[in-house]
PDB file of N, CA and C in Angstrom:
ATOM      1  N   UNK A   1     -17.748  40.571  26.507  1.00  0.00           N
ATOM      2  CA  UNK A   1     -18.054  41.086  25.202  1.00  0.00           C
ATOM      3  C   UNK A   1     -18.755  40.023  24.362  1.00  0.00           C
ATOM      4  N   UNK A   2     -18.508  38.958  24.666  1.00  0.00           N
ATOM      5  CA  UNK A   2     -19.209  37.762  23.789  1.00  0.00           C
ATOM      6  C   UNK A   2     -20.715  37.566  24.052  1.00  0.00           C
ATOM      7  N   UNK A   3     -21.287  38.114  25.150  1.00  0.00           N
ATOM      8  CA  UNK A   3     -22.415  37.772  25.530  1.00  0.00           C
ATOM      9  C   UNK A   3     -23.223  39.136  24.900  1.00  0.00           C
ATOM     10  N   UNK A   4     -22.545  40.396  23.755  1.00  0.00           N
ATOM     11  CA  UNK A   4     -23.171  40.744  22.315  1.00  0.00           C
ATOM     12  C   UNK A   4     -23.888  40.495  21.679  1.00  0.00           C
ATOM     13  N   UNK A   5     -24.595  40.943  21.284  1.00  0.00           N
ATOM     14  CA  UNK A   5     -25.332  40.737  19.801  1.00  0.00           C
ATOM     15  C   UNK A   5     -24.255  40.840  18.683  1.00  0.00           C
ATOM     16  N   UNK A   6     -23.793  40.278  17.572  1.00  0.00           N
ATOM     17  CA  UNK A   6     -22.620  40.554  17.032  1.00  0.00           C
ATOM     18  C   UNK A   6     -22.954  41.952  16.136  1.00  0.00           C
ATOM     19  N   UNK A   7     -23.895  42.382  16.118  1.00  0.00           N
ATOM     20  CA  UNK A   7     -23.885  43.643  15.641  1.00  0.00           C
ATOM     21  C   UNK A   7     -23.700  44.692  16.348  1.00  0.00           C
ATOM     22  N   UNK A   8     -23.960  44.440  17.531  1.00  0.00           N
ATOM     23  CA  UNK A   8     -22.886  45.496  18.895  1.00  0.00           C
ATOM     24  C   UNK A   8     -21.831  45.122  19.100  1.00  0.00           C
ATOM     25  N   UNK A   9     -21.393  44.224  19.262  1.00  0.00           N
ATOM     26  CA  UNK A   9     -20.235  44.018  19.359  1.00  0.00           C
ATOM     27  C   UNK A   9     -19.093  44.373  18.064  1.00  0.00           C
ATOM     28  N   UNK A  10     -18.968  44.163  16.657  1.00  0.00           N
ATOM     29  CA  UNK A  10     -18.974  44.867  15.832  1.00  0.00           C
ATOM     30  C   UNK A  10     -18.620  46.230  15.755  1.00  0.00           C
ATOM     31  N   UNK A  11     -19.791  46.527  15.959  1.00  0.00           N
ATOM     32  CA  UNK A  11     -19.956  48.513  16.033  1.00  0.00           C
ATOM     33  C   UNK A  11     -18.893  48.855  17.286  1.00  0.00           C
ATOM     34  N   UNK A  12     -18.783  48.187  18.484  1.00  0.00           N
ATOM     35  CA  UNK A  12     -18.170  48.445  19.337  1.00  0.00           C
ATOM     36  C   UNK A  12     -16.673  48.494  18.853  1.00  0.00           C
ATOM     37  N   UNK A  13     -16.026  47.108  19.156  1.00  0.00           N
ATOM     38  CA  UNK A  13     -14.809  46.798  18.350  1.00  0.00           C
ATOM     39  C   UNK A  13     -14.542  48.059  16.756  1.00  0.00           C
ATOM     40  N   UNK A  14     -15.390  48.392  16.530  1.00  0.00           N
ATOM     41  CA  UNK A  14     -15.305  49.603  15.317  1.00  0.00           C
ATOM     42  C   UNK A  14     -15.039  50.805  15.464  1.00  0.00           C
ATOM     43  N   UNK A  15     -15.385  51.222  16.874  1.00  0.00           N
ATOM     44  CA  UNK A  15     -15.356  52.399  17.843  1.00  0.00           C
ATOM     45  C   UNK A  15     -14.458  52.435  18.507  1.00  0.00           C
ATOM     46  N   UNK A  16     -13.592  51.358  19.147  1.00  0.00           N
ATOM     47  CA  UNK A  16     -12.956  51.013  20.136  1.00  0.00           C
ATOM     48  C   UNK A  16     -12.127  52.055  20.133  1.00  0.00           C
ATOM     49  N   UNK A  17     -10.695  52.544  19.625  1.00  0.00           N
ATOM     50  CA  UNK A  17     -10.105  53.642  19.908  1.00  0.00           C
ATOM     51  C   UNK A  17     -10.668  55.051  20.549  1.00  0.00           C
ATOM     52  N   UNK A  18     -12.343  55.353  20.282  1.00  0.00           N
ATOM     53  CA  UNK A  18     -12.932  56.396  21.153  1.00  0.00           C
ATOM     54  C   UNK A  18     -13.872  55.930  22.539  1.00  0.00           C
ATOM     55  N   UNK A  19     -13.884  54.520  22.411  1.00  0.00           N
ATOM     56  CA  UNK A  19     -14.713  54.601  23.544  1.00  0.00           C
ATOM     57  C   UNK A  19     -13.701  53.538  24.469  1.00  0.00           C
ATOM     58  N   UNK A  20     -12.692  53.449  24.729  1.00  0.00           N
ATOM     59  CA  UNK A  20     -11.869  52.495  25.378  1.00  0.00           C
ATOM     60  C   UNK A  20     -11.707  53.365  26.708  1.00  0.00           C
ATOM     61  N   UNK A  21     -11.964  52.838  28.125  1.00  0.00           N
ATOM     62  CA  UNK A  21     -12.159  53.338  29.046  1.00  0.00           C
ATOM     63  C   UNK A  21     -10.843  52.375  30.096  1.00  0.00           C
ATOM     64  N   UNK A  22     -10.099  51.764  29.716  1.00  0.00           N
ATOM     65  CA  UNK A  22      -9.157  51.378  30.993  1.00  0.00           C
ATOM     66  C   UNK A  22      -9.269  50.142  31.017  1.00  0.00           C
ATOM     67  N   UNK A  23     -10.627  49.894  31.457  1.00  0.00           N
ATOM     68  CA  UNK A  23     -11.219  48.483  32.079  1.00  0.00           C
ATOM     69  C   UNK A  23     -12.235  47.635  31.457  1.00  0.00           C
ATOM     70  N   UNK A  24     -12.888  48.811  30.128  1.00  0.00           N
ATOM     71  CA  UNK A  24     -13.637  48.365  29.061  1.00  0.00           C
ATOM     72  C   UNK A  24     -13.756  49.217  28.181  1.00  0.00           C
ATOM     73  N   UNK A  25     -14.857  48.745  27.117  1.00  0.00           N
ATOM     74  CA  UNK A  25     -15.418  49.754  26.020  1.00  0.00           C
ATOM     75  C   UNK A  25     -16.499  49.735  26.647  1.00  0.00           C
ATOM     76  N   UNK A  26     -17.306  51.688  26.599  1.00  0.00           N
ATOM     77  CA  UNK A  26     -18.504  51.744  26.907  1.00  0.00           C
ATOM     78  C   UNK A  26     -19.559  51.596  25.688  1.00  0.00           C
ATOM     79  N   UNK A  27     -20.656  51.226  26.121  1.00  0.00           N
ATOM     80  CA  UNK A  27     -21.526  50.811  24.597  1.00  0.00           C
ATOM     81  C   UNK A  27     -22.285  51.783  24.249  1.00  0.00           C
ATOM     82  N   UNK A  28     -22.084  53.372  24.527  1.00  0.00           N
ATOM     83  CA  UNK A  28     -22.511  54.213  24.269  1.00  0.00           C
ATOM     84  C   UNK A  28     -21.323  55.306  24.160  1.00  0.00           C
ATOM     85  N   UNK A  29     -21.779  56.249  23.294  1.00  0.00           N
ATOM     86  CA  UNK A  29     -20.957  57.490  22.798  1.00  0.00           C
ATOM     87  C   UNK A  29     -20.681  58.261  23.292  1.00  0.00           C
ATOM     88  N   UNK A  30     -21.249  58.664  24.930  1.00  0.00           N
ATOM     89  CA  UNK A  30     -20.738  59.223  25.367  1.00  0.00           C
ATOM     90  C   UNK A  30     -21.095  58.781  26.863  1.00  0.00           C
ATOM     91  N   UNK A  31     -20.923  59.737  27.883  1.00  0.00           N
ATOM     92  CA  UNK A  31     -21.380  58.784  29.490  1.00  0.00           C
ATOM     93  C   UNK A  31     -22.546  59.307  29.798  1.00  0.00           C
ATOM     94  N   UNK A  32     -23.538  58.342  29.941  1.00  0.00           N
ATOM     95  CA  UNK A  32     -24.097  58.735  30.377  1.00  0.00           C
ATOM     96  C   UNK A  32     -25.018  59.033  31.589  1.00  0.00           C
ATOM     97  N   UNK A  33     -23.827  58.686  32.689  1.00  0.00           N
ATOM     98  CA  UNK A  33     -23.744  58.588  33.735  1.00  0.00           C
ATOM     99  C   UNK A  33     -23.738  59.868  34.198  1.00  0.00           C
ATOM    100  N   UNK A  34     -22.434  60.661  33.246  1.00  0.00           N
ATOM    101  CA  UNK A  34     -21.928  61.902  33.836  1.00  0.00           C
ATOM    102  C   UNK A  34     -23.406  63.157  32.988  1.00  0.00           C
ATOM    103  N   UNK A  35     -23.812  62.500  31.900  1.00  0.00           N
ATOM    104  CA  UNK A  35     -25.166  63.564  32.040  1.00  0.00           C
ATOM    105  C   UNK A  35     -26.215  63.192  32.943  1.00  0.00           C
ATOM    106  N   UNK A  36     -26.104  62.661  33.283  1.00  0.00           N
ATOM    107  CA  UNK A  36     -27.590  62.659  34.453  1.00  0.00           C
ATOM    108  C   UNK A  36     -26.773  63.246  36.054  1.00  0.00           C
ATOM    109  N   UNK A  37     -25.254  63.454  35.685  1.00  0.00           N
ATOM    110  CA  UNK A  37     -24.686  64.191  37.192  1.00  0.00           C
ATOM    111  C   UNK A  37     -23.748  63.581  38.225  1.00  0.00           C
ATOM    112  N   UNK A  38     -24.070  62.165  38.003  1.00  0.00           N
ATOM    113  CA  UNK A  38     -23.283  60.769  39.020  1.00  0.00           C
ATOM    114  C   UNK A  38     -22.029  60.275  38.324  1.00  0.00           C
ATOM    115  N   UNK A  39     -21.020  60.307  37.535  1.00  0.00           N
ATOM    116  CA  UNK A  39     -19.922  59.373  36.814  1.00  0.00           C
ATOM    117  C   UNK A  39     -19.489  58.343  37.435  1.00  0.00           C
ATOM    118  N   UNK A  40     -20.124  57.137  37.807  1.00  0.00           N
ATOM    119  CA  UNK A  40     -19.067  56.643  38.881  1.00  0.00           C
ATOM    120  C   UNK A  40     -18.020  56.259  37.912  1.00  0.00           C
ATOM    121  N   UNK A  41     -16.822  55.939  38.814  1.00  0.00           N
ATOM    122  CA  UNK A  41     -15.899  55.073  38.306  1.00  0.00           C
ATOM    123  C   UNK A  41     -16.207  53.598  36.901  1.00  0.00           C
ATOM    124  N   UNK A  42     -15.811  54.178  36.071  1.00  0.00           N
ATOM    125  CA  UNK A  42     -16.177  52.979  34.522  1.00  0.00           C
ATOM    126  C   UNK A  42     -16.299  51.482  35.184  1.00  0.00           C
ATOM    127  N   UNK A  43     -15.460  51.501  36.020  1.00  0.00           N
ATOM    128  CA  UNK A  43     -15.594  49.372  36.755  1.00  0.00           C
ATOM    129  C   UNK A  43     -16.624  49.512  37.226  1.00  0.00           C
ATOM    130  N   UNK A  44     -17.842  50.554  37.933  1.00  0.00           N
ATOM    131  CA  UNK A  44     -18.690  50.590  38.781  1.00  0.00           C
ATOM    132  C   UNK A  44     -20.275  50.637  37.767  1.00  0.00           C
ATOM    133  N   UNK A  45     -19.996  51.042  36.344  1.00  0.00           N
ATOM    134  CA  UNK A  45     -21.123  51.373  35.501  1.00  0.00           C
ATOM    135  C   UNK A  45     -21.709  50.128  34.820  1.00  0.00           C
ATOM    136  N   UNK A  46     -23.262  50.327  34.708  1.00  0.00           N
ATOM    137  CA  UNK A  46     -23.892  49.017  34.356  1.00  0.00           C
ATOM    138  C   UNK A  46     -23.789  48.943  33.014  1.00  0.00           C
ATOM    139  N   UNK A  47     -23.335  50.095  32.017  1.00  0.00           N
ATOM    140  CA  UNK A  47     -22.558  50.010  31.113  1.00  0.00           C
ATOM    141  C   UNK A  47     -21.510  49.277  30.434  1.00  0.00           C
ATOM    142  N   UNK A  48     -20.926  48.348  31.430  1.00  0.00           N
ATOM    143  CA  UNK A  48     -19.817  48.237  31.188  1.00  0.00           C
ATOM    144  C   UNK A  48     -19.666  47.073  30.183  1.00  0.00           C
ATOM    145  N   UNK A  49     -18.195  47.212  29.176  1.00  0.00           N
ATOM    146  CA  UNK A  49     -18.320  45.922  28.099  1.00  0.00           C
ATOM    147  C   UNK A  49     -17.099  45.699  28.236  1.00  0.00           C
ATOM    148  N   UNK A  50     -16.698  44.409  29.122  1.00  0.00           N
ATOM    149  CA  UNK A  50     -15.416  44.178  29.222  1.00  0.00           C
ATOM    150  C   UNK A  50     -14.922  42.371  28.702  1.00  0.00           C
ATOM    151  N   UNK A  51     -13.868  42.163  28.452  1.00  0.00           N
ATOM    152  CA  UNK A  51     -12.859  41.137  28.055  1.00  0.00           C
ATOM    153  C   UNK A  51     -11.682  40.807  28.950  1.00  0.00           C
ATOM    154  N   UNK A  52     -11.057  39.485  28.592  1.00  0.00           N
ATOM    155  CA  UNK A  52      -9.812  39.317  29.079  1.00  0.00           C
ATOM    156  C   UNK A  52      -8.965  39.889  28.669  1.00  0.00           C
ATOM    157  N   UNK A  53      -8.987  40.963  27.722  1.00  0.00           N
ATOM    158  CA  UNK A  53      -7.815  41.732  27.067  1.00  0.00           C
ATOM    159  C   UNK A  53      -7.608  42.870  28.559  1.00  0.00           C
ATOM    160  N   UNK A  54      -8.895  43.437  28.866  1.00  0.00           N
ATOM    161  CA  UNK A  54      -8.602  44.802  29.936  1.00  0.00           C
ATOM    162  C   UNK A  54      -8.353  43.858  31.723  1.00  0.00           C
ATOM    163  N   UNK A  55      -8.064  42.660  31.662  1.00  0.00           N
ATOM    164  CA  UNK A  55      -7.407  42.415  33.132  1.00  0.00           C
ATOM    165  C   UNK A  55      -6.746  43.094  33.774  1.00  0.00           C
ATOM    166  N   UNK A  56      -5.643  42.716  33.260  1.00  0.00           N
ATOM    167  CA  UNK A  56      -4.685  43.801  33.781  1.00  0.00           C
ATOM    168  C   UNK A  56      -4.777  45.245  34.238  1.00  0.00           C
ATOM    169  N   UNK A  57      -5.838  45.750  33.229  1.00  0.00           N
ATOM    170  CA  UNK A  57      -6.774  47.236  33.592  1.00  0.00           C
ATOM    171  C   UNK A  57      -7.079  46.656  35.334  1.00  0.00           C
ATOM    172  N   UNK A  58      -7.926  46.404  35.024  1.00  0.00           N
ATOM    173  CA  UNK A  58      -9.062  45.690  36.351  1.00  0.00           C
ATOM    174  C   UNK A  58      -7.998  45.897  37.355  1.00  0.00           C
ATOM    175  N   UNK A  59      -6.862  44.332  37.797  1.00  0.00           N
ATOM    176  CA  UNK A  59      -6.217  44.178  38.677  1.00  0.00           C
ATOM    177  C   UNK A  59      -5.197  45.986  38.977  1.00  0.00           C
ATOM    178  N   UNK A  60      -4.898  46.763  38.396  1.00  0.00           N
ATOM    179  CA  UNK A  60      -4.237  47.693  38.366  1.00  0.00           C
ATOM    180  C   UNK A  60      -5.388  48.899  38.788  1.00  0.00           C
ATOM    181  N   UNK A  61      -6.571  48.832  38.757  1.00  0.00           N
ATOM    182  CA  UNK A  61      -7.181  49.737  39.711  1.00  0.00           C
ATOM    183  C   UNK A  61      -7.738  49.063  40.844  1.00  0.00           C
ATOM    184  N   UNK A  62      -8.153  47.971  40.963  1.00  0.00           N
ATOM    185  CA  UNK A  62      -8.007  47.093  42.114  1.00  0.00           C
ATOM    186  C   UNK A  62      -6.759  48.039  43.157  1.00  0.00           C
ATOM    187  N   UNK A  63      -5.266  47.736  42.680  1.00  0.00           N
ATOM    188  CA  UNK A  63      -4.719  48.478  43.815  1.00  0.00           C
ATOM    189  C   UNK A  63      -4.710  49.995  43.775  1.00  0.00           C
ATOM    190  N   UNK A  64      -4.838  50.849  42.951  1.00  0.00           N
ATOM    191  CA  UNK A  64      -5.553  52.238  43.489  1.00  0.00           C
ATOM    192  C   UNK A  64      -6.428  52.329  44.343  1.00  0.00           C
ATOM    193  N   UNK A  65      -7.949  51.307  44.177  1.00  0.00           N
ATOM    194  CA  UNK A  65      -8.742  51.366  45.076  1.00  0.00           C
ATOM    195  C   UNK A  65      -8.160  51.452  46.827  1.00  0.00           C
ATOM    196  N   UNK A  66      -7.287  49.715  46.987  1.00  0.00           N
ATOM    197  CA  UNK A  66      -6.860  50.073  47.919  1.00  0.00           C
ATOM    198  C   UNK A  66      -5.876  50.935  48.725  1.00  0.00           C
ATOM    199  N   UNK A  67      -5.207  51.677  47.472  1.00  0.00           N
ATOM    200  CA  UNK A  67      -4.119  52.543  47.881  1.00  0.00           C
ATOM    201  C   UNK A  67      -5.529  53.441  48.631  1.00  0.00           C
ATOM    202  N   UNK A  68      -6.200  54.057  48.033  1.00  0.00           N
ATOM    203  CA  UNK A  68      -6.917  55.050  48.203  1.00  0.00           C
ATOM    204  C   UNK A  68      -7.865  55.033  49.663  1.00  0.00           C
ATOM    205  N   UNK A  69      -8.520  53.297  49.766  1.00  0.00           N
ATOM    206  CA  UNK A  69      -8.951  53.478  50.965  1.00  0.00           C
ATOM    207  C   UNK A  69      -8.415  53.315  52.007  1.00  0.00           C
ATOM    208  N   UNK A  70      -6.765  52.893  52.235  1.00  0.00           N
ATOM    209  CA  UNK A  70      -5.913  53.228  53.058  1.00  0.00           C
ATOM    210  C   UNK A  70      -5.911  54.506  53.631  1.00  0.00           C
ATOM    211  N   UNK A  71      -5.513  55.560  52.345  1.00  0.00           N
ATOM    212  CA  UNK A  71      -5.359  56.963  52.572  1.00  0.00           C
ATOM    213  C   UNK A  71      -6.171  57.474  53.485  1.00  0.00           C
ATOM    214  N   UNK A  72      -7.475  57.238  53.158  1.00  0.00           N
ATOM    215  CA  UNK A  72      -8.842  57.523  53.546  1.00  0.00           C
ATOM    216  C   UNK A  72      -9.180  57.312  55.404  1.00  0.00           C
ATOM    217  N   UNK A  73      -8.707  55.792  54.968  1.00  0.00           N
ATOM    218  CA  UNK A  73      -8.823  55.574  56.998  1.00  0.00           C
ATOM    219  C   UNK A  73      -7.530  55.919  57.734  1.00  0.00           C
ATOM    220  N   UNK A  74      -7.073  56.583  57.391  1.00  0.00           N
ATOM    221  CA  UNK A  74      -5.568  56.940  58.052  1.00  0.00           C
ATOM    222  C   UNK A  74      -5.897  58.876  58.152  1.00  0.00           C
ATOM    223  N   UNK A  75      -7.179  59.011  57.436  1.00  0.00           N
ATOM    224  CA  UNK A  75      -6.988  60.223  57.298  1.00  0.00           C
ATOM    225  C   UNK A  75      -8.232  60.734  58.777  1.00  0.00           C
ATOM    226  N   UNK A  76      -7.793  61.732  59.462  1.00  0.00           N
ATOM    227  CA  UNK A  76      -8.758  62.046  59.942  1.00  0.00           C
ATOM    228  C   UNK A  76     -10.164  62.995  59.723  1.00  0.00           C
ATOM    229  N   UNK A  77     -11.296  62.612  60.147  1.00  0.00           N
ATOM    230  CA  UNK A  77     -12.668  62.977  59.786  1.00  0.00           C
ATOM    231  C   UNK A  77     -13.320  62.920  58.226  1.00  0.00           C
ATOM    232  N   UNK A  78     -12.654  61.689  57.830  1.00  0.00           N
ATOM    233  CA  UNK A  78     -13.028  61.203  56.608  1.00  0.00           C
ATOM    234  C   UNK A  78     -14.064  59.593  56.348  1.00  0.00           C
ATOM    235  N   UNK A  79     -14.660  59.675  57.564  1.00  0.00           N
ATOM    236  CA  UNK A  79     -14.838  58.283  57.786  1.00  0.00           C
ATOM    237  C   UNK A  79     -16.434  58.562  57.046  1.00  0.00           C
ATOM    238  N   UNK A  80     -16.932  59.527  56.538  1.00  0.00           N
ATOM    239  CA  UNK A  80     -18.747  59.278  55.639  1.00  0.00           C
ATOM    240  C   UNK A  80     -17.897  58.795  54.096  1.00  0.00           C
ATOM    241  N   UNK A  81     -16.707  59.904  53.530  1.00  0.00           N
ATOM    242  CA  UNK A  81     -16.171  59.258  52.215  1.00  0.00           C
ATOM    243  C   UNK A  81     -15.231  58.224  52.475  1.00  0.00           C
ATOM    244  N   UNK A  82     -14.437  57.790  53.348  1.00  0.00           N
ATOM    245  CA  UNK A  82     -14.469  56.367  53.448  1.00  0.00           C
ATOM    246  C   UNK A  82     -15.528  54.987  53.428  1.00  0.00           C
ATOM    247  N   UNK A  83     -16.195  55.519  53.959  1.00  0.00           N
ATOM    248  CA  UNK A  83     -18.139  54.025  54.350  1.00  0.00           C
ATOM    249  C   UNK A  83     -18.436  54.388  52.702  1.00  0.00           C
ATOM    250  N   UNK A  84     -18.498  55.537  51.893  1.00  0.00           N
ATOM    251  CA  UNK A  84     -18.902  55.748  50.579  1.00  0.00           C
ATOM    252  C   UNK A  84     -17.932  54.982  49.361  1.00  0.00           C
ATOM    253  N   UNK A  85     -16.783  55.394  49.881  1.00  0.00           N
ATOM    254  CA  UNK A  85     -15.853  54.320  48.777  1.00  0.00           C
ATOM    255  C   UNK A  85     -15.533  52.939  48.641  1.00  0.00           C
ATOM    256  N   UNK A  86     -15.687  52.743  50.261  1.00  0.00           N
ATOM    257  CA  UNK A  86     -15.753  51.679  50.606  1.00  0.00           C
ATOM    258  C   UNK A  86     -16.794  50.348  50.073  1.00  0.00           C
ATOM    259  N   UNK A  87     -17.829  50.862  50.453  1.00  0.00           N
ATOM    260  CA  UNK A  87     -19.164  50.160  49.400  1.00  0.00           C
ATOM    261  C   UNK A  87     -18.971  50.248  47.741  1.00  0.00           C
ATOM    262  N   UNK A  88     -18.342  51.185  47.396  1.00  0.00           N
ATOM    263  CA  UNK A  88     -18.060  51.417  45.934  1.00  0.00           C
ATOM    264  C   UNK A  88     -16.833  50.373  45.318  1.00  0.00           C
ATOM    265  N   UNK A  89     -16.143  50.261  46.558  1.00  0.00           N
ATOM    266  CA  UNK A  89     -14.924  49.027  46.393  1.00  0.00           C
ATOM    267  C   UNK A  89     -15.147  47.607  45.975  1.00  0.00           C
ATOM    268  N   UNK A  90     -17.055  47.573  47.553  1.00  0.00           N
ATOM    269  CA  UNK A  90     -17.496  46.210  47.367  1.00  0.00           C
ATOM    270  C   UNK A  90     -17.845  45.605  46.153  1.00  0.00           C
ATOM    271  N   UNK A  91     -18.495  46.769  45.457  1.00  0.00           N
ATOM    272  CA  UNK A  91     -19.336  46.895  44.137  1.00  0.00           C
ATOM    273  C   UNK A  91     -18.018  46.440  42.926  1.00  0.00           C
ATOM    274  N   UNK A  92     -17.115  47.031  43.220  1.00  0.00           N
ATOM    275  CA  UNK A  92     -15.655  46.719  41.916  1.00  0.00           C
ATOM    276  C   UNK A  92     -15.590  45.641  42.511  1.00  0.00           C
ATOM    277  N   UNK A  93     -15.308  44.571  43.850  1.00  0.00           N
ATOM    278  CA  UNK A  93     -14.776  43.585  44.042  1.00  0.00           C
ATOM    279  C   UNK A  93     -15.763  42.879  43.419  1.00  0.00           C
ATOM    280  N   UNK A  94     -17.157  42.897  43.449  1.00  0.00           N
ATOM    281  CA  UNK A  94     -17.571  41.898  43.161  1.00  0.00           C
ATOM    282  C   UNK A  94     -17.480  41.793  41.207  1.00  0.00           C
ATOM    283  N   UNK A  95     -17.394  43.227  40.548  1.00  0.00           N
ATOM    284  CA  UNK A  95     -17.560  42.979  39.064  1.00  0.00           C
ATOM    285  C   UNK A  95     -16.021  42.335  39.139  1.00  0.00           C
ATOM    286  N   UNK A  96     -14.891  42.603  39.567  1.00  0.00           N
ATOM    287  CA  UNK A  96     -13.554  42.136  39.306  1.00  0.00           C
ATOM    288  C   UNK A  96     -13.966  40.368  39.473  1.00  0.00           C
ATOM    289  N   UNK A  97     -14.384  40.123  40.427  1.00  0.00           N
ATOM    290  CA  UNK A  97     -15.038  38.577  40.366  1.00  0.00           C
ATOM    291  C   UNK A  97     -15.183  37.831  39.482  1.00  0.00           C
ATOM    292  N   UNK A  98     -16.566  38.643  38.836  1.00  0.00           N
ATOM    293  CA  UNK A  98     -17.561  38.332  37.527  1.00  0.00           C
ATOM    294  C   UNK A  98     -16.027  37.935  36.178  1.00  0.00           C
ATOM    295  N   UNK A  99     -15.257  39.427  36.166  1.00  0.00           N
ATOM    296  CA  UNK A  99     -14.329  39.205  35.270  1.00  0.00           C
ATOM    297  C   UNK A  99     -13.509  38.020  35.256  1.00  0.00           C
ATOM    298  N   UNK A 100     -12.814  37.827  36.199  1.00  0.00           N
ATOM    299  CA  UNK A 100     -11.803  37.139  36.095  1.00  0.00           C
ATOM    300  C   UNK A 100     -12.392  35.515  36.373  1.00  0.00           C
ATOM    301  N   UNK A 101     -14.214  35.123  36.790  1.00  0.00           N
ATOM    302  CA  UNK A 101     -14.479  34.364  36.930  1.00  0.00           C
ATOM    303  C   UNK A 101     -14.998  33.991  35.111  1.00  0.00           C
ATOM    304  N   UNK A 102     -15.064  34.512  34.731  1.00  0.00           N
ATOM    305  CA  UNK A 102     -15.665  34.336  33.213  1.00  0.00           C
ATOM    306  C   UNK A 102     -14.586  34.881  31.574  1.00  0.00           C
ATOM    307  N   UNK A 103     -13.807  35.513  32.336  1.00  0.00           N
ATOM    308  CA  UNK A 103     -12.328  36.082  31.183  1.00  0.00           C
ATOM    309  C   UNK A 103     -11.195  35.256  31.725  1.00  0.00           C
ATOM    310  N   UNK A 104     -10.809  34.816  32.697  1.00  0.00           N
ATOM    311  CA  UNK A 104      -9.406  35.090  33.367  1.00  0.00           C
ATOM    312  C   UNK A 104      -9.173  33.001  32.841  1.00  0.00           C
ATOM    313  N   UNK A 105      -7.787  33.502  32.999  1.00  0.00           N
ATOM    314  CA  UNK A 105      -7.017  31.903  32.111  1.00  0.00           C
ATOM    315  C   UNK A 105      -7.507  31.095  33.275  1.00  0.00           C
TER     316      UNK A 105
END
């Protein structure tokens, strides 16, 4: 969030109770991911405006992820949305990185 303009950041922090997503605030009013048809997951959007306040967010879908791609390879004839979430995992591991390499104590 510091790497703002403080007049977005501001407006954001001003908004925060409607646009608080888990893992961040989005810097727009609504998604607009999900109007063009795609929503990924908020950790996955280039949208994203996050702090050391939403860690704990982060690390706590971290293990959904892997609860989920457990499920997935245990499941049979699921292996195209497994290779799909899977890459989508890589994509959160690496922003969880970014976070905790630039927020985390």
């Amino acid at each position: 969030m510091d790497r703002l303009s403080a007049a977005e950041r501001s407006h954001l922090v001003g908004t925060k109770g409607f646009r608080q997503q888990d893992v961040r605030l989005c810097r727009h009013d609504y998604c607009v991911k999900a109007e063009q048809g795609s929503p990924p997951p908020c950790s996955l959007c280039e949208h994203l405006v996050t702090s050391f306040e939403f860690l704990p967010a982060w690390e706590a879908e971290e293990s959904q992820w892997e609860q989920e791609l457990e499920l997935l390879a245990a499941t049979p004839q699921s292996e195209l949305v497994f290779a799909q979430k899977k890459c989508q995992f890589e994509q959160f591991e690496a922003n969880l990185a970014f976070v905790q390499e630039n927020y985390g104590s």
